[in-house]
N, C-alpha and C. Protein backbone atom coordinates (compact mmCIF):
# COMPACT_ATOMS: atom_id res chain seq x y z
N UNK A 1 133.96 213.17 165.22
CA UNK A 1 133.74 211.81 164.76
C UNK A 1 135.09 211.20 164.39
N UNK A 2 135.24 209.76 164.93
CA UNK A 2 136.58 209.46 164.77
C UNK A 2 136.53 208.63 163.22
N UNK A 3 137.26 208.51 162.39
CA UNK A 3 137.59 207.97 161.30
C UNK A 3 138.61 206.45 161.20
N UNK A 4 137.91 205.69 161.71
CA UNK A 4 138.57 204.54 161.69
C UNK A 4 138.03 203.83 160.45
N UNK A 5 139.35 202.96 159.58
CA UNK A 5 139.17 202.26 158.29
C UNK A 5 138.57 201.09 158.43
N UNK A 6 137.38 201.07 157.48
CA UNK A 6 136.44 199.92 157.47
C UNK A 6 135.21 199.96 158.41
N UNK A 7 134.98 201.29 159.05
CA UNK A 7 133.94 201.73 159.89
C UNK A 7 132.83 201.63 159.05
N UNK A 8 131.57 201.36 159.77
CA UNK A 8 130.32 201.37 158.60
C UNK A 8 130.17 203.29 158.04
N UNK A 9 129.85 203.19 157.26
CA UNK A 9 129.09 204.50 156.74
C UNK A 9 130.91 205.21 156.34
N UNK A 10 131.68 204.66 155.86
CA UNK A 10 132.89 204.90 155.08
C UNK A 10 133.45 204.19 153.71
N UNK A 11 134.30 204.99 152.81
CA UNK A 11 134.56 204.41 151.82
C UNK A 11 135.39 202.78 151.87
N UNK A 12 136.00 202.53 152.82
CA UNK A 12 136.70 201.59 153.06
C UNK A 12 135.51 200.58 153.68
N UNK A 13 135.10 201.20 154.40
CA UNK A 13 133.82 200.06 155.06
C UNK A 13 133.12 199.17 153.79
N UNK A 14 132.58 200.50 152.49
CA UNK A 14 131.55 199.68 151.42
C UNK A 14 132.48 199.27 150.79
N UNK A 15 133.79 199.28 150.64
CA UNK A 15 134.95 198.56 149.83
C UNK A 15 134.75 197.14 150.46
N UNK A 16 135.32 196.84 151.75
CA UNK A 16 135.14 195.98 152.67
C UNK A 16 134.26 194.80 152.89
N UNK A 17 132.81 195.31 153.06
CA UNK A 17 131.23 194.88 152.56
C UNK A 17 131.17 194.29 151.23
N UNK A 18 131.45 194.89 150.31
CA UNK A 18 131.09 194.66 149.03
C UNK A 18 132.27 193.21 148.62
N UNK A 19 133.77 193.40 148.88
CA UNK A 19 134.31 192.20 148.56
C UNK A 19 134.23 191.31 149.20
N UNK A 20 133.65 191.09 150.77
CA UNK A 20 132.72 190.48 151.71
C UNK A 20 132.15 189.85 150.54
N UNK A 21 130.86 190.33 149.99
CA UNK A 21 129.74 189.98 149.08
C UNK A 21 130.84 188.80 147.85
N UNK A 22 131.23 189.33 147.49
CA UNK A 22 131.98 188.58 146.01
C UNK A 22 132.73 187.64 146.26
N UNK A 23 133.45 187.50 147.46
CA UNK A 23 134.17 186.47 148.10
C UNK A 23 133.42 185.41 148.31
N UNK A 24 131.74 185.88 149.13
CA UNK A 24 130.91 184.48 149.80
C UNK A 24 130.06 184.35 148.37
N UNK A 25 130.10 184.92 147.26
CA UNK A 25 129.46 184.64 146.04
C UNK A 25 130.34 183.50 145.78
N UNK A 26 131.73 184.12 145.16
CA UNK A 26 132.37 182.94 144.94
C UNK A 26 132.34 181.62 145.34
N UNK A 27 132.50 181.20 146.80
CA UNK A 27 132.74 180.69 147.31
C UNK A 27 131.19 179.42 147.34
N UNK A 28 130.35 180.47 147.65
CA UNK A 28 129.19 179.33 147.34
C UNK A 28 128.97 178.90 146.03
N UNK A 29 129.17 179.93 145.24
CA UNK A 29 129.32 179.14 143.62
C UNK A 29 130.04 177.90 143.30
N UNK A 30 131.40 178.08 143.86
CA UNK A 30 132.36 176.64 143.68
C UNK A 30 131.50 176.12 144.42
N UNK A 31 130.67 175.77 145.76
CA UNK A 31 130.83 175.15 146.33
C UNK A 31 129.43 174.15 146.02
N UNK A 32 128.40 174.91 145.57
CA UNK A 32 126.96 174.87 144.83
C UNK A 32 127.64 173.94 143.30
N UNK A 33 128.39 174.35 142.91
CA UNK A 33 128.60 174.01 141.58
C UNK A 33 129.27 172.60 141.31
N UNK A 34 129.59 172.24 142.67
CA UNK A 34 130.56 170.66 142.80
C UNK A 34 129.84 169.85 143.01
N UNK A 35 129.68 168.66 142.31
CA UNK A 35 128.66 167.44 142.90
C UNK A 35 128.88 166.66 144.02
N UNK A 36 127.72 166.68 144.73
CA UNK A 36 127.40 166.04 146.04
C UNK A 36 127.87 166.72 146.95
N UNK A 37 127.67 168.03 147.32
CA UNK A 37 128.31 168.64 148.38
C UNK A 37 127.03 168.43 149.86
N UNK A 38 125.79 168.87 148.99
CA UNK A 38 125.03 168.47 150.09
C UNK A 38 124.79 167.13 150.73
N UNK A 39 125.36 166.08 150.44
CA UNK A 39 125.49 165.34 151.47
C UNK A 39 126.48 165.03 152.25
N UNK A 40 127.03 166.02 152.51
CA UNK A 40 127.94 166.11 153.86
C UNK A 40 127.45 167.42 154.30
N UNK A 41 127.37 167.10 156.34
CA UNK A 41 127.10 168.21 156.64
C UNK A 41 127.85 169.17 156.97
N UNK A 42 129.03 169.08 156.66
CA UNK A 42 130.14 170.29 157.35
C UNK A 42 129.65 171.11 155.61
N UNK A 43 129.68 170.95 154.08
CA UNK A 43 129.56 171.48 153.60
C UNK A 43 128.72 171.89 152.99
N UNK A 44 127.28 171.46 153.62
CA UNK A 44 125.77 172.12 153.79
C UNK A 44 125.94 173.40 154.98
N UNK A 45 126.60 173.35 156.03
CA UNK A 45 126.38 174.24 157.18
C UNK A 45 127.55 175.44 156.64
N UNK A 46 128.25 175.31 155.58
CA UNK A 46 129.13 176.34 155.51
C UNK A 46 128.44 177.48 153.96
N UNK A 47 127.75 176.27 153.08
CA UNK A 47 127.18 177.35 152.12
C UNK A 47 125.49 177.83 153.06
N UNK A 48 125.65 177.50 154.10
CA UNK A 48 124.39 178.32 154.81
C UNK A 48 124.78 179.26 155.44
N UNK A 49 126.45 179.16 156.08
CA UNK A 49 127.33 180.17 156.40
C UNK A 49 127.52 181.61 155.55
N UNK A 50 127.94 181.23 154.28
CA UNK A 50 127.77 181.81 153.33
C UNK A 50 126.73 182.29 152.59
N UNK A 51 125.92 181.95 152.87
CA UNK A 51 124.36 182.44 152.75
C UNK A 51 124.22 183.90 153.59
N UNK A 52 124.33 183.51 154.70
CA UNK A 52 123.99 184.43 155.68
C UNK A 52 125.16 185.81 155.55
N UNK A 53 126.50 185.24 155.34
CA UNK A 53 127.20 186.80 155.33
C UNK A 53 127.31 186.99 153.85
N UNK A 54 126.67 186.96 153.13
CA UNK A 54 126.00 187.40 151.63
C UNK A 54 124.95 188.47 151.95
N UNK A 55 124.03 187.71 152.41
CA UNK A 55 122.68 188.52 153.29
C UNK A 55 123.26 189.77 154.04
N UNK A 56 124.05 189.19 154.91
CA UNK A 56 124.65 190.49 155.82
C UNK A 56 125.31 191.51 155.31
N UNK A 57 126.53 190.91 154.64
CA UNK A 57 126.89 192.24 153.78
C UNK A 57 126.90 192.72 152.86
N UNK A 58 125.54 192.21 152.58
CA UNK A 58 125.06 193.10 150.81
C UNK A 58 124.42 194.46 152.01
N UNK A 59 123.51 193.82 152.97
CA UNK A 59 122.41 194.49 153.34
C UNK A 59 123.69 196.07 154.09
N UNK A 60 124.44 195.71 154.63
CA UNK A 60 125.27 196.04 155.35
C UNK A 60 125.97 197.12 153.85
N UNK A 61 126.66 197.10 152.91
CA UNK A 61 127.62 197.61 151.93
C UNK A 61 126.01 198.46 151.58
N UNK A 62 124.93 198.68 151.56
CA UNK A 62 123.45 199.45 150.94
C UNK A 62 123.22 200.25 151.74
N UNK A 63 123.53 199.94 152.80
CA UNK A 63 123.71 201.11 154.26
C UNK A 63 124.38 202.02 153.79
N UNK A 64 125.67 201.07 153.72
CA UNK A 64 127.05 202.63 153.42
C UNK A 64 126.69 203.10 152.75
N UNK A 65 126.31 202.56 151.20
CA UNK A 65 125.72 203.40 149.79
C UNK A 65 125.08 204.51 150.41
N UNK A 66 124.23 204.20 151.13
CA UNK A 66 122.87 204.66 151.26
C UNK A 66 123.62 206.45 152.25
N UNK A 67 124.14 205.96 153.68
CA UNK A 67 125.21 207.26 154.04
C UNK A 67 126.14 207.44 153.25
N UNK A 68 126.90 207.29 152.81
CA UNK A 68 127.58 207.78 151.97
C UNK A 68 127.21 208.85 151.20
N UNK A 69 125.85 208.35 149.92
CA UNK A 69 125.11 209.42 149.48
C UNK A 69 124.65 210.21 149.81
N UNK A 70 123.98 209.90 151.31
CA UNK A 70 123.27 210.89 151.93
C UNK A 70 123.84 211.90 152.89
N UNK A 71 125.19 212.00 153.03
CA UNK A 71 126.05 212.13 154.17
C UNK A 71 125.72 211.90 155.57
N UNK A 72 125.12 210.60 155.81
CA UNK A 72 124.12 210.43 156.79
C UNK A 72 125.47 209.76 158.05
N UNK A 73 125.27 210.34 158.53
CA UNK A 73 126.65 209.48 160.41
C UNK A 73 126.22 208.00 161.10
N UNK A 74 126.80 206.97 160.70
CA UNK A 74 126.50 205.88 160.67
C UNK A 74 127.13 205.08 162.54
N UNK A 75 127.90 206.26 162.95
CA UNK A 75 128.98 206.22 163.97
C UNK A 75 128.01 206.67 164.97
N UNK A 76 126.73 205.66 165.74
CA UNK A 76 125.97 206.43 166.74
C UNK A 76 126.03 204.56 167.61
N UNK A 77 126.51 205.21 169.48
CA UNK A 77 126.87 204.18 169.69
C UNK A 77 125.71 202.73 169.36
N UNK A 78 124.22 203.52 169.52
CA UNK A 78 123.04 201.88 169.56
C UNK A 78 123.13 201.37 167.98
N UNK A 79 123.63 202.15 166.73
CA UNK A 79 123.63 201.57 165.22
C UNK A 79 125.01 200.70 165.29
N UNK A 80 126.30 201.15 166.18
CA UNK A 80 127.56 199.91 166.13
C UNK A 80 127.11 199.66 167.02
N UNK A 81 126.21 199.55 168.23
CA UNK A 81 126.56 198.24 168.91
C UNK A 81 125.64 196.98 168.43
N UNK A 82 124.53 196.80 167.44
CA UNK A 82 123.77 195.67 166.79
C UNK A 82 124.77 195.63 165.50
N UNK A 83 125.57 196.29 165.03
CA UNK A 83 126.52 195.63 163.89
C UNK A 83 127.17 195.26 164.65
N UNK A 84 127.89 195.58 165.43
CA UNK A 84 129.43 194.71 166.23
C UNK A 84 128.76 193.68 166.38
N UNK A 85 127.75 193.81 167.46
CA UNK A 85 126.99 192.37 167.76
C UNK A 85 126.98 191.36 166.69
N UNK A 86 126.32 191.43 165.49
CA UNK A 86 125.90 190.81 164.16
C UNK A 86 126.79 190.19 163.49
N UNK A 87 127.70 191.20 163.65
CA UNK A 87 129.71 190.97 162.64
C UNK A 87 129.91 189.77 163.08
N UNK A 88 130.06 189.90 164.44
CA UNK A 88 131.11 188.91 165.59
C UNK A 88 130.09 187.78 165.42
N UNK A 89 128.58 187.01 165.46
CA UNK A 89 128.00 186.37 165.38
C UNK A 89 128.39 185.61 163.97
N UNK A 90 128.41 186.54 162.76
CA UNK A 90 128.45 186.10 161.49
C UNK A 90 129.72 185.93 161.16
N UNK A 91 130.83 186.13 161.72
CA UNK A 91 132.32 185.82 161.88
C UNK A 91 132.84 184.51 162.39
N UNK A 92 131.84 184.13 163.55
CA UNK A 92 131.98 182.71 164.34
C UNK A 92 131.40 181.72 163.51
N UNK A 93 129.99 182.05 162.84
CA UNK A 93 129.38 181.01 162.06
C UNK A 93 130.42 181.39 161.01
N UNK A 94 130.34 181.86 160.45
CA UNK A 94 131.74 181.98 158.83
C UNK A 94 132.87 180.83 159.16
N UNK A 95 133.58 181.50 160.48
CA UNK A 95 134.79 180.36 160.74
C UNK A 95 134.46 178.81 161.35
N UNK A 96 133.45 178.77 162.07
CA UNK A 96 133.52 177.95 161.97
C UNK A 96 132.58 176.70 160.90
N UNK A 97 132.19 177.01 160.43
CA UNK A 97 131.66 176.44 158.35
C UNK A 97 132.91 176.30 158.03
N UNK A 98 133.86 176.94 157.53
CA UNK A 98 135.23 177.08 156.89
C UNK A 98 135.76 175.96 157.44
N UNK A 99 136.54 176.24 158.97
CA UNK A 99 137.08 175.44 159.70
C UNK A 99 136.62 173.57 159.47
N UNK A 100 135.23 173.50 159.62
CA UNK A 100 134.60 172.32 159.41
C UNK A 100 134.59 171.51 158.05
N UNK A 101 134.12 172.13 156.85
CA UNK A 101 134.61 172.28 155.67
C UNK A 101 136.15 172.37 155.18
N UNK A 102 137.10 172.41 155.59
CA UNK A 102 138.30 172.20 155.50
C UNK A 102 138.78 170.87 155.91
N UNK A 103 138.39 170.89 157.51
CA UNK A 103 138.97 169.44 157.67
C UNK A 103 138.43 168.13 157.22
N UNK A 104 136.71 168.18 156.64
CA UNK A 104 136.52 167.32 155.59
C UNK A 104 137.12 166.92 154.56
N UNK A 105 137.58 168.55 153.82
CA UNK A 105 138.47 168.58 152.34
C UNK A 105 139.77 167.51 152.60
N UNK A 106 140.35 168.12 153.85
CA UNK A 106 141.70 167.69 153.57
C UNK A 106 141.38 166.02 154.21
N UNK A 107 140.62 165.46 154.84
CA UNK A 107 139.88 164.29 155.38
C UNK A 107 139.87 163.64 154.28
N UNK A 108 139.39 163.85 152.91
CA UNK A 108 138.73 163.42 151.57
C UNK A 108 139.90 163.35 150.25
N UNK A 109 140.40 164.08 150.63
CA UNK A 109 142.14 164.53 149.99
C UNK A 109 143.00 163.95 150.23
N UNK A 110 143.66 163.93 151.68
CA UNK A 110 144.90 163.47 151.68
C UNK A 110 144.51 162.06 152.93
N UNK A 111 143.64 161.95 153.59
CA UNK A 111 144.12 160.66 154.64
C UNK A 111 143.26 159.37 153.94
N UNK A 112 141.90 159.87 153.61
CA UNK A 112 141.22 158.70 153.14
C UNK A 112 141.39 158.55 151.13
N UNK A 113 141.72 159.07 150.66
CA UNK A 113 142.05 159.07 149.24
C UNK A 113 140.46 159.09 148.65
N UNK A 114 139.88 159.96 149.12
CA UNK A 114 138.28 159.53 148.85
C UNK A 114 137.94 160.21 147.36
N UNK A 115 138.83 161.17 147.15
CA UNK A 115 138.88 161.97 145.88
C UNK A 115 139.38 161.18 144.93
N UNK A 116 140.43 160.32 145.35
CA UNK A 116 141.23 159.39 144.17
C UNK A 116 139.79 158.33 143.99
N UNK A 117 139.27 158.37 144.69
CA UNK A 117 138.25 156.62 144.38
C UNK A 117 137.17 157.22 143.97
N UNK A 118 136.36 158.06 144.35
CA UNK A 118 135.34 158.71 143.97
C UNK A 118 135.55 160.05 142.88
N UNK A 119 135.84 159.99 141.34
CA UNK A 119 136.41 161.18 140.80
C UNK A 119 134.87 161.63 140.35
N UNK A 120 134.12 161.77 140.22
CA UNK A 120 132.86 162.64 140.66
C UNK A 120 132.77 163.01 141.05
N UNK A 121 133.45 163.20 142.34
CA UNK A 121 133.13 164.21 143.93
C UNK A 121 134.30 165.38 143.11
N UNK A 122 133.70 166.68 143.24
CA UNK A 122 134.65 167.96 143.32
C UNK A 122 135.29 168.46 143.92
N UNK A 123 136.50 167.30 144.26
CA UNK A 123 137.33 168.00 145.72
C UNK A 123 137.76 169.35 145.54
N UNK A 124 138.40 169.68 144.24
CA UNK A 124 138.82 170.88 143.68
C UNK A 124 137.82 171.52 144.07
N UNK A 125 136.92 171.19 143.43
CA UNK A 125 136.05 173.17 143.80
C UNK A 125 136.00 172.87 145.30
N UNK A 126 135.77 171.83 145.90
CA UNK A 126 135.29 172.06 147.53
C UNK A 126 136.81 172.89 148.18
N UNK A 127 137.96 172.56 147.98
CA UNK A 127 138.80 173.32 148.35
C UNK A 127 139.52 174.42 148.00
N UNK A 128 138.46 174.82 146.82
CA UNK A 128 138.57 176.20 146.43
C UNK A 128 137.26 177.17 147.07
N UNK A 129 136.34 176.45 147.12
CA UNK A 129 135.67 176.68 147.59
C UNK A 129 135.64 177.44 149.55
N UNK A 130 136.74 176.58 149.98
CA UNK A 130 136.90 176.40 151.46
C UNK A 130 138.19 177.92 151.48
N UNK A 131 139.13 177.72 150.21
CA UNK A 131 139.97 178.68 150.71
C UNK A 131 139.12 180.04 150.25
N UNK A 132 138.37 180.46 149.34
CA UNK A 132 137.48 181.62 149.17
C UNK A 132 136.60 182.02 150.69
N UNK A 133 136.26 180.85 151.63
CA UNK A 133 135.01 180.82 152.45
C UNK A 133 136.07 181.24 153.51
N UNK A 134 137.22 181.01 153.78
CA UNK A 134 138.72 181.92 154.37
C UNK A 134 138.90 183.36 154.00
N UNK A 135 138.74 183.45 152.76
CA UNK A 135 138.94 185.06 152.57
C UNK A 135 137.82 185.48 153.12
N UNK A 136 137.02 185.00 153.00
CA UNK A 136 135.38 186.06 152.96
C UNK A 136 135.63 186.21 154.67
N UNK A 137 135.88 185.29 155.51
CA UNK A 137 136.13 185.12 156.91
C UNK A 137 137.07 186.33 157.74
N UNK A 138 138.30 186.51 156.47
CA UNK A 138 139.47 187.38 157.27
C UNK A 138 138.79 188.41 156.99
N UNK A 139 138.28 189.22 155.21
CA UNK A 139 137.24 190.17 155.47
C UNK A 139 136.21 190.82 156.39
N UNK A 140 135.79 189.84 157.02
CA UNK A 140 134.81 190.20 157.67
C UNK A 140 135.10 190.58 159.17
N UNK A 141 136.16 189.92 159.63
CA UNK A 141 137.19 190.16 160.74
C UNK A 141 137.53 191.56 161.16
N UNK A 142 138.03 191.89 159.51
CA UNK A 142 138.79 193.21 159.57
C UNK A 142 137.55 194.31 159.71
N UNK A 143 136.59 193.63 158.76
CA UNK A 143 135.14 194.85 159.59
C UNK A 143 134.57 194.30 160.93
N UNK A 144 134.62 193.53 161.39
CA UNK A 144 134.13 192.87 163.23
C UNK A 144 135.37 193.79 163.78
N UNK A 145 136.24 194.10 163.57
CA UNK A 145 137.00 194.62 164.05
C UNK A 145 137.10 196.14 164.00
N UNK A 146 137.27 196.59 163.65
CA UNK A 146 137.55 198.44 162.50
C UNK A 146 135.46 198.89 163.55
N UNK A 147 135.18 197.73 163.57
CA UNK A 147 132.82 199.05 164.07
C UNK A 147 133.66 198.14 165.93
N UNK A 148 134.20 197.36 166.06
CA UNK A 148 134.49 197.07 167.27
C UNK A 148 135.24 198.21 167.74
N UNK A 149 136.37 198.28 167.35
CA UNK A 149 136.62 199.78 167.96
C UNK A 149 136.41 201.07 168.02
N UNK A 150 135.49 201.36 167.10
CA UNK A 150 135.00 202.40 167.00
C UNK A 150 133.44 202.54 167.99
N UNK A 151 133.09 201.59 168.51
CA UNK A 151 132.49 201.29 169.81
C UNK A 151 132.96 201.32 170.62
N UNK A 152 134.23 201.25 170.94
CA UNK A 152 134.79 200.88 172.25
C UNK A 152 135.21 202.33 172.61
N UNK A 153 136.02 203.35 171.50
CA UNK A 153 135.71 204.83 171.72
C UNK A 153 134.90 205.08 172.43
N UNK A 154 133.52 205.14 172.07
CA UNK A 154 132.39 206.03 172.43
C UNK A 154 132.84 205.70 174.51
N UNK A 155 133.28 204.71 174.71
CA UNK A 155 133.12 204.13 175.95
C UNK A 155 134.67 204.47 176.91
């Protein structure tokens, strides 16, 4: 069995997963917590982004728990090839929410002054919000990546 870092059913993997989890917590918290976010849709489609790889890698970091404890082999090619699949799906929606959500921020920030006229709107959290919804993104990369090659072995 090959030992690649951030593989599912490894200590680095539920390290991985789990700050996955706390990153898209964060991130929807600022982003939940700023007024009027839901009426724009770039930053409705990104805390749904964040919804989903919350979902994914809680469910995903309970696995590892779960081998880990059990010394159960998580490295069988049909169990990485529906995570690779899943990662890379929930990686594209992640970036692109982020991506979309960013260029609003900085849209609202710096060209239209929409933050200076409207000080009710939470540009702050939305672009704290956007750079957290970035971390959670490169995270998840580095695991789309780390069960990607450890698939591509078997082959």
């Amino acid at each position: 069995m090959k030992r690649v870092v951030g593989s599912p059913g490894t200590w680095s993997g539920m390290a991985l997963r789990l700050s996955q989890c706390v990153f898209a917590a964060a991130s929807a918290f600022a982003m939940a917590s700023g007024f009027g976010y839901s009426n724009y849709s770039a930053y409705f489609y990104m805390s749904l982004a964040l919804i989903l790889q919350l979902m994914w890698s809680l469910g995903l970091a309970c696995k590892d728990i779960f081998a880990l404890r059990n010394k159960k082999d998580l490295h069988t090619p049909d169990n990485l090839f529906i995570i690779v699949m899943v990662d890379w799906v929930v990686a594209v929606f992640m970036f692109s929410g982020a991506c979309a959500s960013a260029s609003l921020t900085i849209f609202f920030m710096w060209d239209v002054h929409f933050c200076e006229t409207y000080s009710k709107l939470a540009c702050r959290q939305f672009a704290l919000s956007v750079v957290l919804a970035f971390i959670t993104w490169l995270l998840q990369a580095a695991s789309s990546f780390s069960a990607f090659w450890l698939l591509v072995s078997f082959y």
